[in-house]
C-alpha atoms as a PDB file:
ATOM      1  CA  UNK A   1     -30.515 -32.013  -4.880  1.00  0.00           C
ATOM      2  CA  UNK A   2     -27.829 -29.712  -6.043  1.00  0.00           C
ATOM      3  CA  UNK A   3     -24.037 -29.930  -5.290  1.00  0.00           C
ATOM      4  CA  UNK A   4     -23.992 -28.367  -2.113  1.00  0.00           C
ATOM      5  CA  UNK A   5     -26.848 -30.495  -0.736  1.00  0.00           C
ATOM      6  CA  UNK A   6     -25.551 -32.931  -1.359  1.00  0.00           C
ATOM      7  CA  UNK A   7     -21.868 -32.405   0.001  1.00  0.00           C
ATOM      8  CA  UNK A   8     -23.475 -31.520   2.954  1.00  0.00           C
ATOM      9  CA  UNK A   9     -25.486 -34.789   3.381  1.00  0.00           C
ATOM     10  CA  UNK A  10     -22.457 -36.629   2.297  1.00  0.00           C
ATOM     11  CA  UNK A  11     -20.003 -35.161   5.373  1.00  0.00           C
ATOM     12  CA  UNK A  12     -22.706 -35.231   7.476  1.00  0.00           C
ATOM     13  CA  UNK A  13     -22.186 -31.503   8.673  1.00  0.00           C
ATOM     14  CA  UNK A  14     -24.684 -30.045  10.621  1.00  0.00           C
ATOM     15  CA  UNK A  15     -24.046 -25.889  11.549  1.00  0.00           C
ATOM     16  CA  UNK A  16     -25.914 -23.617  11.621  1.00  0.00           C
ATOM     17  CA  UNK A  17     -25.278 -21.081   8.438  1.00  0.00           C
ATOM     18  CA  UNK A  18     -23.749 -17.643   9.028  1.00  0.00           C
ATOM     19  CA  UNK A  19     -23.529 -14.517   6.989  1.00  0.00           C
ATOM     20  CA  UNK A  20     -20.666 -12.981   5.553  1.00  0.00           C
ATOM     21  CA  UNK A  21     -20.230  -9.387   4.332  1.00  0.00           C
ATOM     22  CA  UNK A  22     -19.862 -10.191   0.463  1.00  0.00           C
ATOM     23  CA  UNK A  23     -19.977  -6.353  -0.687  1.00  0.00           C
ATOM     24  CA  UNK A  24     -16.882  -5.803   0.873  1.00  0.00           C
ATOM     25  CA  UNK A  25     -14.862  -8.947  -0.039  1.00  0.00           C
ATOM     26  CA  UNK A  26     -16.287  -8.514  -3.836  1.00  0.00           C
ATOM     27  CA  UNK A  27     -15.606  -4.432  -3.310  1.00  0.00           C
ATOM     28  CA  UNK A  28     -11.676  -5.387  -3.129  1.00  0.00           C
ATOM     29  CA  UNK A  29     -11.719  -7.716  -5.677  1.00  0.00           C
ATOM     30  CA  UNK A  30     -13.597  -5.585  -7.938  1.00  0.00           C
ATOM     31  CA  UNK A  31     -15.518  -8.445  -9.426  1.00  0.00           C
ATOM     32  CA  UNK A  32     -18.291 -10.677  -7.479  1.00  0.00           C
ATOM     33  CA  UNK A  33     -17.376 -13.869  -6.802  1.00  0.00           C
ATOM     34  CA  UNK A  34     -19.288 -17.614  -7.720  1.00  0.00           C
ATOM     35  CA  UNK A  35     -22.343 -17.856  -5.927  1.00  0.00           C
ATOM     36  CA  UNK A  36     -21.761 -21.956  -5.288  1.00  0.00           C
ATOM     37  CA  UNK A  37     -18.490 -20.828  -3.235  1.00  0.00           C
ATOM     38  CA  UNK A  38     -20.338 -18.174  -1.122  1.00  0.00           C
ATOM     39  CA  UNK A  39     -23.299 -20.567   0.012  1.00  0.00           C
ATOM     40  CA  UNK A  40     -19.946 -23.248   0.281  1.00  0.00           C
ATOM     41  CA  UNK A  41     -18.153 -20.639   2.915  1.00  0.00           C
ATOM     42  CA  UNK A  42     -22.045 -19.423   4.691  1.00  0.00           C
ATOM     43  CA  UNK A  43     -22.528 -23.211   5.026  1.00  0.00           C
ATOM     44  CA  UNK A  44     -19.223 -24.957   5.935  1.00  0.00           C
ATOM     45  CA  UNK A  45     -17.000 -22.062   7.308  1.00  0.00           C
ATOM     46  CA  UNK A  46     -13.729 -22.004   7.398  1.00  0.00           C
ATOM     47  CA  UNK A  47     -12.358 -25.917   7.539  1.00  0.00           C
ATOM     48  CA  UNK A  48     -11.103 -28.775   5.847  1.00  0.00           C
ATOM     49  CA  UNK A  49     -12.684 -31.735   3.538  1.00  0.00           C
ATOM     50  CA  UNK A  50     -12.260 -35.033   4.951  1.00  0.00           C
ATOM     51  CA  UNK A  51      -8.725 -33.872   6.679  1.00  0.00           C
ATOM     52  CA  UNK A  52      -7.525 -32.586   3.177  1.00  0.00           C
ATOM     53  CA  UNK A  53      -9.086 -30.130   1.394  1.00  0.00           C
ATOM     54  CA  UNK A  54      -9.232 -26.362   3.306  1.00  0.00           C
ATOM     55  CA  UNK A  55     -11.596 -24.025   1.702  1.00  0.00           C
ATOM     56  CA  UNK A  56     -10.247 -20.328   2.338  1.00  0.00           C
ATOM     57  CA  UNK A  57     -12.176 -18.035   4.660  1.00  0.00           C
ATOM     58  CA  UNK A  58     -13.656 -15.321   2.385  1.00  0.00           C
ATOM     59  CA  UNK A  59     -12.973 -12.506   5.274  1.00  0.00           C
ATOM     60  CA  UNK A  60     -10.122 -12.880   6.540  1.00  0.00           C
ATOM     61  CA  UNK A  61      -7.223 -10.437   5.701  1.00  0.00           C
ATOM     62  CA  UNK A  62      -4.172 -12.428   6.714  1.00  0.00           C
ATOM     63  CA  UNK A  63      -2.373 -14.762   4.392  1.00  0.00           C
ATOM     64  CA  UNK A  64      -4.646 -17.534   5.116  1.00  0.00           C
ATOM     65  CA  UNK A  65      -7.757 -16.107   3.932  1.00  0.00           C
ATOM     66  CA  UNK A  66      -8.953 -15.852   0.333  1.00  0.00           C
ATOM     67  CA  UNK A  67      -8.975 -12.086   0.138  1.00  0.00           C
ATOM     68  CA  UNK A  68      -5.863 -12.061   1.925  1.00  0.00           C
ATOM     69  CA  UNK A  69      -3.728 -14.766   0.033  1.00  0.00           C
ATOM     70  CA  UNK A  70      -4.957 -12.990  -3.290  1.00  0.00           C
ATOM     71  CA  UNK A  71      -3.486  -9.634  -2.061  1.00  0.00           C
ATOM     72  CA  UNK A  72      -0.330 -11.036  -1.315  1.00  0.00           C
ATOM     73  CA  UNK A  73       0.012 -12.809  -4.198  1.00  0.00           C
ATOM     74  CA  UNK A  74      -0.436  -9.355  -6.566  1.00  0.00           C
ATOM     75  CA  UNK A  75       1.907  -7.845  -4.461  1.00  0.00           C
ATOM     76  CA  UNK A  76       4.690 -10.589  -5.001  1.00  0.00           C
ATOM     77  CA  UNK A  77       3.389 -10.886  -8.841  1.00  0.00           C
ATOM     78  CA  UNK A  78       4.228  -7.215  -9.328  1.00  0.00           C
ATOM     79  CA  UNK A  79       7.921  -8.168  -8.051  1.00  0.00           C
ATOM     80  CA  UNK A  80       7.781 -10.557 -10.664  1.00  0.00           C
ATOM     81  CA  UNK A  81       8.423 -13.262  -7.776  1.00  0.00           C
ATOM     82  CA  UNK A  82       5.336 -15.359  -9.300  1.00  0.00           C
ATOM     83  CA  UNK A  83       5.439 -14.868 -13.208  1.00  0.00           C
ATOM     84  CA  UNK A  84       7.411 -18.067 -13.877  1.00  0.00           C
ATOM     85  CA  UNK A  85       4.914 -20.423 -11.041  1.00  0.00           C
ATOM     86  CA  UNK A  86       1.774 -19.303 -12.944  1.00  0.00           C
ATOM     87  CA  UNK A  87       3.154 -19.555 -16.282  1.00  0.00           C
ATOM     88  CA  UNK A  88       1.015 -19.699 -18.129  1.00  0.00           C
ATOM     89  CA  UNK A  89      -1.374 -17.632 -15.877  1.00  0.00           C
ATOM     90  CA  UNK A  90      -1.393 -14.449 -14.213  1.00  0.00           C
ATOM     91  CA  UNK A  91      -2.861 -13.380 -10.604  1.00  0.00           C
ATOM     92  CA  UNK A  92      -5.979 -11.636 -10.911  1.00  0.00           C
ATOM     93  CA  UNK A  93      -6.329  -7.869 -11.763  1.00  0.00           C
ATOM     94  CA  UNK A  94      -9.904  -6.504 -11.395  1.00  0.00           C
ATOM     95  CA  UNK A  95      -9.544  -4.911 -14.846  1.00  0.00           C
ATOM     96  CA  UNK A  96      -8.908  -8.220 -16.814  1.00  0.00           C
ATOM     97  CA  UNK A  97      -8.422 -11.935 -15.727  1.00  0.00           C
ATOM     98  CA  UNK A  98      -6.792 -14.454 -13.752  1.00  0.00           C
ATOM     99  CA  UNK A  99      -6.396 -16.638 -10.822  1.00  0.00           C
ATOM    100  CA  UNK A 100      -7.645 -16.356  -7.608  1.00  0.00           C
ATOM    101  CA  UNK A 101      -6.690 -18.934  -5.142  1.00  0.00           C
ATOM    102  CA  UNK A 102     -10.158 -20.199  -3.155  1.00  0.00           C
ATOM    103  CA  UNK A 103      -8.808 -23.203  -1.706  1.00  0.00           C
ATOM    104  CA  UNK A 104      -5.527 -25.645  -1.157  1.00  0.00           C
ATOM    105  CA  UNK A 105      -5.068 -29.683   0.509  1.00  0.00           C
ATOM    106  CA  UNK A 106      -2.902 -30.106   2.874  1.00  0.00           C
ATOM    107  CA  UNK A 107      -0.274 -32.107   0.466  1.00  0.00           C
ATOM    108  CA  UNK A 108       0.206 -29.147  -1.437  1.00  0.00           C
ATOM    109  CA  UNK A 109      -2.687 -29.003  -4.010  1.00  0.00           C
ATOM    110  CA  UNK A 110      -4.116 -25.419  -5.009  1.00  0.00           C
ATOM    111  CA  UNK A 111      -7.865 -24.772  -6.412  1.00  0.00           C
ATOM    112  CA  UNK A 112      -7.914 -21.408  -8.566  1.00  0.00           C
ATOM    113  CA  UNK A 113     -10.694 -20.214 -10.221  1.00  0.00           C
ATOM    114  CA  UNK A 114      -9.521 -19.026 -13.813  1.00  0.00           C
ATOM    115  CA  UNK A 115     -11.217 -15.415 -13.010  1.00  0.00           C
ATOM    116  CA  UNK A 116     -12.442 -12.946 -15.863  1.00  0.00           C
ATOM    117  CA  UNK A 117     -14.214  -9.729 -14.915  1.00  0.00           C
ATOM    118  CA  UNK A 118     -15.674 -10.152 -18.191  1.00  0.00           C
ATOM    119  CA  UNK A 119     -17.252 -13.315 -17.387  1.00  0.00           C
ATOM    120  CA  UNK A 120     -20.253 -14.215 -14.958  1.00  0.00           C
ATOM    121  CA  UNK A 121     -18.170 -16.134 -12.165  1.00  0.00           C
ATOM    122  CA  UNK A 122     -20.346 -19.249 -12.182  1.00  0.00           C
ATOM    123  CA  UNK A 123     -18.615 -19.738 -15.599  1.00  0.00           C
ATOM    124  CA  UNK A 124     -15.338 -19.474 -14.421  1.00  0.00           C
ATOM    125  CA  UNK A 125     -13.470 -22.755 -14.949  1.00  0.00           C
ATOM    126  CA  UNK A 126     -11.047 -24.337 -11.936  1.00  0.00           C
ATOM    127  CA  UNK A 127      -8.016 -24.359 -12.908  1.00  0.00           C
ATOM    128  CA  UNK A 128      -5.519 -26.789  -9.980  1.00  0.00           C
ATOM    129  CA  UNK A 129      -2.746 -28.535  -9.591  1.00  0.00           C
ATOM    130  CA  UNK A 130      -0.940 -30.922  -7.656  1.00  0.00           C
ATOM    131  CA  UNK A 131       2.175 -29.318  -7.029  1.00  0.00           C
ATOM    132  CA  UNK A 132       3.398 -25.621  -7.319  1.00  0.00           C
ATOM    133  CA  UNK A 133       5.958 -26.842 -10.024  1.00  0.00           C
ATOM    134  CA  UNK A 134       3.256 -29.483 -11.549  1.00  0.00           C
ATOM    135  CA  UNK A 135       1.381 -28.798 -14.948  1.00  0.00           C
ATOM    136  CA  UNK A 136      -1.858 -27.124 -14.366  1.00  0.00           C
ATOM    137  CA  UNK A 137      -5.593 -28.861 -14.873  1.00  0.00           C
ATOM    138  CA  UNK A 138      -8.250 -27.015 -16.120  1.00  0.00           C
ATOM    139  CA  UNK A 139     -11.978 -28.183 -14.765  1.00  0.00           C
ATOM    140  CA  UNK A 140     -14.978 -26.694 -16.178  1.00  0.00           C
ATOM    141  CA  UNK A 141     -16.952 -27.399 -13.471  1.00  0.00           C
ATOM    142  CA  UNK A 142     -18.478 -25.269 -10.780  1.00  0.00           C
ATOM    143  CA  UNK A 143     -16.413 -25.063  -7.076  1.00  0.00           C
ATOM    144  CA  UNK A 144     -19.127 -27.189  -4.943  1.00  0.00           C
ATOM    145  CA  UNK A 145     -18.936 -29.674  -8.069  1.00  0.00           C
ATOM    146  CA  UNK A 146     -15.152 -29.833  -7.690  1.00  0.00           C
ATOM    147  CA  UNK A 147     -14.938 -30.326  -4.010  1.00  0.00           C
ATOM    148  CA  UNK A 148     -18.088 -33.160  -4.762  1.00  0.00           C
ATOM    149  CA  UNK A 149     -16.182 -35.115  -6.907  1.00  0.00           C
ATOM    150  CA  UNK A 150     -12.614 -34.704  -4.627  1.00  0.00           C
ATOM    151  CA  UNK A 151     -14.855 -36.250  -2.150  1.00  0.00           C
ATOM    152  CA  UNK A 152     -16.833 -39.088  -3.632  1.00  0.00           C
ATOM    153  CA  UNK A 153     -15.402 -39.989  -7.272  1.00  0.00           C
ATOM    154  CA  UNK A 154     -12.449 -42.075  -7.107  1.00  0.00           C
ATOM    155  CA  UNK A 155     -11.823 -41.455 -10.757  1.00  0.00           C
ATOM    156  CA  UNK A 156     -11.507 -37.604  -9.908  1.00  0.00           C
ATOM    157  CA  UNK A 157      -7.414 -37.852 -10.886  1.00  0.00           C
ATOM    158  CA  UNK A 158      -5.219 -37.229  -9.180  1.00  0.00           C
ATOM    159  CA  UNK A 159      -7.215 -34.928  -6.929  1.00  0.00           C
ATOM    160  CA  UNK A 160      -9.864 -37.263  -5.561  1.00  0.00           C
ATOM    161  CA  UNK A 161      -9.747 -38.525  -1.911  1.00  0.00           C
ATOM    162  CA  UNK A 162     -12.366 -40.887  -1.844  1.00  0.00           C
ATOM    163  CA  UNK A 163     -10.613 -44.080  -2.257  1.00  0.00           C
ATOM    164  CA  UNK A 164      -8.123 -42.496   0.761  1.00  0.00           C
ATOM    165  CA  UNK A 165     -10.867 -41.168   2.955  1.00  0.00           C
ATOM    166  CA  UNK A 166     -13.755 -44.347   4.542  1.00  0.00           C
ATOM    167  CA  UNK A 167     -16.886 -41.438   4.347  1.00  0.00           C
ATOM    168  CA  UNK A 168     -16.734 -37.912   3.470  1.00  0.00           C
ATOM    169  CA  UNK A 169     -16.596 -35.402   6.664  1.00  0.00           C
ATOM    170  CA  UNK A 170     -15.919 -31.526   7.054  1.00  0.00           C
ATOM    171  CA  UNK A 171     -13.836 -30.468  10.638  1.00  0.00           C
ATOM    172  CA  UNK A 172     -14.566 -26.603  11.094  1.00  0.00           C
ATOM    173  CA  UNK A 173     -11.234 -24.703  12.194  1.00  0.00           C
ATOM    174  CA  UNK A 174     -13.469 -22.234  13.768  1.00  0.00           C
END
């Protein structure tokens, strides 16, 4: 049983899976995107972990979505509004590498992949952190892996809900 089996045994979530338009999304980026995080959005949809943990909708163009939070974050990195809350990263660029913000908690928390369009994207490493003005840790370790652990392994620190949360669920916003 692989990751995403068995996150969805663990929350118990039953849907029915739906397709998403992944040309396009990965069009825009200009890179394709980990395959583990596309069966994560097809499965789960756009929702939260256990009331903490919000995976980004891949389509959706506002702020909230993944394509959209990434476009608004190059913008504001070209101001220069960003350089000194990545440090030591940058936002990705299509021609090189960087982050690319796939999910967030609800206490503040931000899940980046660490993005190189020189790199197959199931090697990318996570790169998170507690805070927007905490030190950055780096996770080598696919997406569906990383949400696993936030779940279940209450050694995961200091991301891991699972001493917080009694069993592992997954409310759809949708």
């Amino acid at each position: 049983m692989d990751r995403l089996d068995e996150s969805i045994s663990a929350t118990r979530w039953e849907a029915e899976r739906r397709d998403v338009d992944w040309d396009d999304i990965e069009e825009q980026f200009g890179t394709q995107l980990p395959a583990d995080y596309k069966e994560l959005c097809e499965a789960f949809r756009h929702g939260a972990f256990s009331g903490y943990l919000e995976l980004l909708p891949p389509n959706a163009i506002d702020s909230y979505g993944l394509l959209g939070r990434w476009k608004s974050q190059r913008r504001r990195w070209g101001s220069g509004q960003l350089r000194s809350l990545f440090d030591p990263y940058e936002v990705f660029d299509s021609c090189g590498s960087g982050l690319i913000l796939w999910g967030n908690s609800l206490t503040e928390d931000q899940y980046y992949w660490l993005a190189d369009a020189a790199t197959p994207p199931a090697q990318w490493p996570i790169v998170a952190r507690t805070d927007p003005l905490e030190d950055w840790h780096r996770f080598e370790i696919s997406t569906t892996e990383f949400i696993y652990r936030v779940l279940t392994d209450r050694d995961f620190r200091p991301f891991s809900v699972a001493g917080k949360v009694e069993r592992p669920f997954f409310e759809a916003y949708e």
